[in-house]
N, C-alpha and C. Protein backbone atom coordinates (compact mmCIF):
# COMPACT_ATOMS: atom_id res chain seq x y z
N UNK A 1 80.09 49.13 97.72
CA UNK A 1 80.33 50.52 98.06
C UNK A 1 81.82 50.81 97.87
N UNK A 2 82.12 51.84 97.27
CA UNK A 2 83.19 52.27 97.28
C UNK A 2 84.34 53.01 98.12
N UNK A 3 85.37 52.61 97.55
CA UNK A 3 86.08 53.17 99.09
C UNK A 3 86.54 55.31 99.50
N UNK A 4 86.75 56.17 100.05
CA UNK A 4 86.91 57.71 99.40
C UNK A 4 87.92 57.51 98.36
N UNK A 5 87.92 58.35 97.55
CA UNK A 5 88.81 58.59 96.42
C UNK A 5 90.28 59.36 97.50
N UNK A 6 91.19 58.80 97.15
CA UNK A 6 92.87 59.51 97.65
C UNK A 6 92.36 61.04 97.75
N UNK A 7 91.61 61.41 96.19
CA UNK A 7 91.76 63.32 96.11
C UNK A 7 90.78 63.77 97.21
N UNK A 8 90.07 62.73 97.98
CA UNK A 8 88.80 63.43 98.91
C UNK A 8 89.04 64.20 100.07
N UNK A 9 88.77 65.40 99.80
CA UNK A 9 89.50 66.38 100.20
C UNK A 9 88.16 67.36 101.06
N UNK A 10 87.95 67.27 102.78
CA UNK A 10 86.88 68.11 103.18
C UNK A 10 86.60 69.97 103.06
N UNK A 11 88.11 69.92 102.39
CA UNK A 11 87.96 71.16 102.17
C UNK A 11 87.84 71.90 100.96
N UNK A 12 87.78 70.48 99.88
CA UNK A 12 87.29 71.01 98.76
C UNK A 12 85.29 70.37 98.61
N UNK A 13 84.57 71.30 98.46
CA UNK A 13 83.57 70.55 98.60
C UNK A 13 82.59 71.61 97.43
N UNK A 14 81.42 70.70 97.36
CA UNK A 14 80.38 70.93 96.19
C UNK A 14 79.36 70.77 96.88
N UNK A 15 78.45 71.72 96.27
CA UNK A 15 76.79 71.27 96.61
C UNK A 15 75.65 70.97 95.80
N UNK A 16 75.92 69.54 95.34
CA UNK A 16 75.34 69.38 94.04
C UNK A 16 74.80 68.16 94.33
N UNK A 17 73.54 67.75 93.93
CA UNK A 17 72.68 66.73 94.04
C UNK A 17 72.97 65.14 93.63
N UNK A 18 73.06 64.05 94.35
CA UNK A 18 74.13 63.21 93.97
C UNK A 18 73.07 62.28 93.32
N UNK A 19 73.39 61.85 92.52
CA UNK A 19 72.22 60.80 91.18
C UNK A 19 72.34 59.85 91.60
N UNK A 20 73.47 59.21 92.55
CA UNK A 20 72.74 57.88 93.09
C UNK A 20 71.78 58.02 94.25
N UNK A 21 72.29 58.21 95.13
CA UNK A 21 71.11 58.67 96.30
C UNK A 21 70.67 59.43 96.51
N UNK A 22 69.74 59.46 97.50
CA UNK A 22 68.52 61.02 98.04
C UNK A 22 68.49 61.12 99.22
N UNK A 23 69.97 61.44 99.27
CA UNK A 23 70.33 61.67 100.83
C UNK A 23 69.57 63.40 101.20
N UNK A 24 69.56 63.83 100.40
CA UNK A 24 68.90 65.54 100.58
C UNK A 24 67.54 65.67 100.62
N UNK A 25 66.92 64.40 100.99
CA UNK A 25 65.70 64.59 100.31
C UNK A 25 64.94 64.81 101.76
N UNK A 26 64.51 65.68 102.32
CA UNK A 26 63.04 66.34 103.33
C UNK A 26 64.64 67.51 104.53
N UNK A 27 65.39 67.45 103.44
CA UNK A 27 66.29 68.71 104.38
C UNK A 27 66.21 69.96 103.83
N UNK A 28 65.57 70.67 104.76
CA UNK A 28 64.97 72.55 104.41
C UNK A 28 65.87 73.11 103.38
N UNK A 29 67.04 73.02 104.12
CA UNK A 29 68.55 73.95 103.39
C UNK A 29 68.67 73.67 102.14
N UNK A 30 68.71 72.60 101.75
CA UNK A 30 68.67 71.46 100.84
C UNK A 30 67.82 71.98 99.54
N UNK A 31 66.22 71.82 99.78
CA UNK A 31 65.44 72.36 98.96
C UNK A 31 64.80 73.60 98.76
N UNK A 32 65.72 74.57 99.62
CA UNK A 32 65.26 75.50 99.45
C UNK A 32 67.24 76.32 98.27
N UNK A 33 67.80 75.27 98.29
CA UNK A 33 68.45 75.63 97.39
C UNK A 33 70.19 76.26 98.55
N UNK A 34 70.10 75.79 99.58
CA UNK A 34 70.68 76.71 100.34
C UNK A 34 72.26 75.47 100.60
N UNK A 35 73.66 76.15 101.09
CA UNK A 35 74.51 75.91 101.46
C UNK A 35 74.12 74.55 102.50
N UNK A 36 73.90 73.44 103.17
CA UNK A 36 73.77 72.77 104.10
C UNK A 36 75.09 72.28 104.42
N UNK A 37 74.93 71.73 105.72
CA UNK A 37 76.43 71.53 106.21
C UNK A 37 76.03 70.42 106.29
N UNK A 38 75.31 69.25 106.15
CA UNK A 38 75.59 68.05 105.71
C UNK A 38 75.50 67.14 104.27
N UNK A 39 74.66 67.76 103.37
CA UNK A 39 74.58 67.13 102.15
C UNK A 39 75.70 67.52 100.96
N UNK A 40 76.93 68.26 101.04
CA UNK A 40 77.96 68.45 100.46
C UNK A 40 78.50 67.61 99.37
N UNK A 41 78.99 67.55 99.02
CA UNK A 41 79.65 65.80 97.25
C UNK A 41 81.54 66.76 97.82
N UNK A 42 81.91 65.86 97.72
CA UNK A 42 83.50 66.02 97.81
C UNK A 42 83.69 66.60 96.19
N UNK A 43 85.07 67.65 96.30
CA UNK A 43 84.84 68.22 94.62
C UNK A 43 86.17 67.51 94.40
N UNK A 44 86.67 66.19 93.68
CA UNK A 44 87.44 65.88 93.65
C UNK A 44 88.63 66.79 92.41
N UNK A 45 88.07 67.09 91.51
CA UNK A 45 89.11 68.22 90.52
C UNK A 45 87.89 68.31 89.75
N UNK A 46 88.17 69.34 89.27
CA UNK A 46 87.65 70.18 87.72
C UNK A 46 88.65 70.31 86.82
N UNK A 47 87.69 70.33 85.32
CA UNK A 47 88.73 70.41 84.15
C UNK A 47 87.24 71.96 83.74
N UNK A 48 87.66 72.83 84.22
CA UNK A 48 86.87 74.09 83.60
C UNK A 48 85.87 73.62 84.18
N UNK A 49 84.39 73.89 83.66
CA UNK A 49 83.14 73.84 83.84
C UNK A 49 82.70 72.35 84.33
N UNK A 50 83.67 71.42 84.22
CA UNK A 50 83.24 70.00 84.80
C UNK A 50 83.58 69.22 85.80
N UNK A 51 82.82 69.38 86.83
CA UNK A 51 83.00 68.97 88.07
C UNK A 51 83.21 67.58 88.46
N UNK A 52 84.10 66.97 89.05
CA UNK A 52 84.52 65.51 89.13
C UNK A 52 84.34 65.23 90.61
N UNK A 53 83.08 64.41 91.29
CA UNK A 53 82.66 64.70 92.39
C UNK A 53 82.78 63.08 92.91
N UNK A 54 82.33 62.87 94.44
CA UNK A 54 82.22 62.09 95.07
C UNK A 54 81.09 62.43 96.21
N UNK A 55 80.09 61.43 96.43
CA UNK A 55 79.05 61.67 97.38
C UNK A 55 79.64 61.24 99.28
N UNK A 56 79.71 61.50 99.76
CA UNK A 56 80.34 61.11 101.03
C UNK A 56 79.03 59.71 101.64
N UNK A 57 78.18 60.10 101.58
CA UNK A 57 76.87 59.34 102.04
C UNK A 57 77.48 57.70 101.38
N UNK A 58 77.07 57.32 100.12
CA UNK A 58 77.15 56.59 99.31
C UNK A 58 78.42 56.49 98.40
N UNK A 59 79.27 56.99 98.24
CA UNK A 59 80.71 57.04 98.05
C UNK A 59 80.71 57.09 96.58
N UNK A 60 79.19 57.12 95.72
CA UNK A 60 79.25 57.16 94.48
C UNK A 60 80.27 58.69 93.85
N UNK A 61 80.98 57.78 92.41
CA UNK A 61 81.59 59.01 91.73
C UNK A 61 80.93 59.58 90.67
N UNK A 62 81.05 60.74 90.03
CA UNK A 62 80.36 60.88 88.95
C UNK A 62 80.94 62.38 88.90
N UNK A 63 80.25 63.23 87.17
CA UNK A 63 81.20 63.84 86.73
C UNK A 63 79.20 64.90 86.48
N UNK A 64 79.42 66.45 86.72
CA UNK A 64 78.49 67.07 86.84
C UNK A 64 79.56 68.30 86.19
N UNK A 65 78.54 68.79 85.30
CA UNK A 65 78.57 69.92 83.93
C UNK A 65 78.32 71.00 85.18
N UNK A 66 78.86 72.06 85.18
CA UNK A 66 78.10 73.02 86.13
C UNK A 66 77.84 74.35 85.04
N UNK A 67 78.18 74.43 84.17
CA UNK A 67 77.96 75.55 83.50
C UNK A 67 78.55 76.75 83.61
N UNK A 68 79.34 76.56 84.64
CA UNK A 68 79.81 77.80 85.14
C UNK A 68 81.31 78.28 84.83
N UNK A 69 81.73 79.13 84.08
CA UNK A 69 83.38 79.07 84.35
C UNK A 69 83.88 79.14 82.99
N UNK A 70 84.75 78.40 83.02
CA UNK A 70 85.48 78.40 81.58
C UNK A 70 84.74 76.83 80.77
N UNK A 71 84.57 77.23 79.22
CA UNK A 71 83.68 75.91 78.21
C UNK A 71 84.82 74.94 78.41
N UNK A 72 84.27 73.92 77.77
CA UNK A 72 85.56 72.79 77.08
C UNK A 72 84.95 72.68 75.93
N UNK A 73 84.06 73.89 75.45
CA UNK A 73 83.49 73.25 74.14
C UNK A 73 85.02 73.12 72.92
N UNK A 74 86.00 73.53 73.25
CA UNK A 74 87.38 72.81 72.29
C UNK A 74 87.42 71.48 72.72
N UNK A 75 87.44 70.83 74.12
CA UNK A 75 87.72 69.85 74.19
C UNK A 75 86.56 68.66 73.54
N UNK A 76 85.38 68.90 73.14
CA UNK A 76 84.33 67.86 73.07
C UNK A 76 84.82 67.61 71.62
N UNK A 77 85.61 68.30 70.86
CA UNK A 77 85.61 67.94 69.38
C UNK A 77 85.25 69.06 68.76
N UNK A 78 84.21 70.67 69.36
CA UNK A 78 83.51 71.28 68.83
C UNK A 78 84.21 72.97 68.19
N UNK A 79 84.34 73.18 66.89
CA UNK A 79 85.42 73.67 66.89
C UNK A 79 84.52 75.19 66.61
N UNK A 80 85.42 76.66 66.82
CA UNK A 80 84.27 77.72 66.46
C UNK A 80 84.66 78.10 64.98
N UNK A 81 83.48 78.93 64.39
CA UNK A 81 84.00 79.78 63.41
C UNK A 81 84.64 80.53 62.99
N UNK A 82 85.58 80.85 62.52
CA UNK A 82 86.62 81.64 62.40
C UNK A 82 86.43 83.19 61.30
């Protein structure tokens, strides 16, 4: 298990489903899609649309696309038409 990341920060936080564990799993708030005040992921930084998270439960890290915000489609290599 890992130890919190330095950036873990309770006041930056995410509510996004953590791929190692199923800590959310038979909580109402949870599956009904709603804010819960315990299943949260620490939001350690974003680069635009890509969320750089930490699970508090299981301390797993991992990196979640949210779709939302500004692309990095410049950064993947992907260039537009001009």
């Amino acid at each position: 298990m890992l130890p919190l990341d330095p950036q873990a920060d309770i006041g930056r936080r995410a509510w996004v489903a953590c791929p190692n564990c199923n800590d959310r799993a038979g909580c109402a708030a949870c599956e009904e899609r709603q804010t819960c005040t315990k299943h949260w992921r620490y939001l350690l930084s974003n680069t635009g649309s890509l969320l750089h998270l930490q699970c508090p439960s299981c301390t797993h890290i991992w990196t979640h696309e949210s779709g939302f915000g500004a692309t990095r489609a410049n950064d993947q290599g992907h260039r537009r038409n001009r």
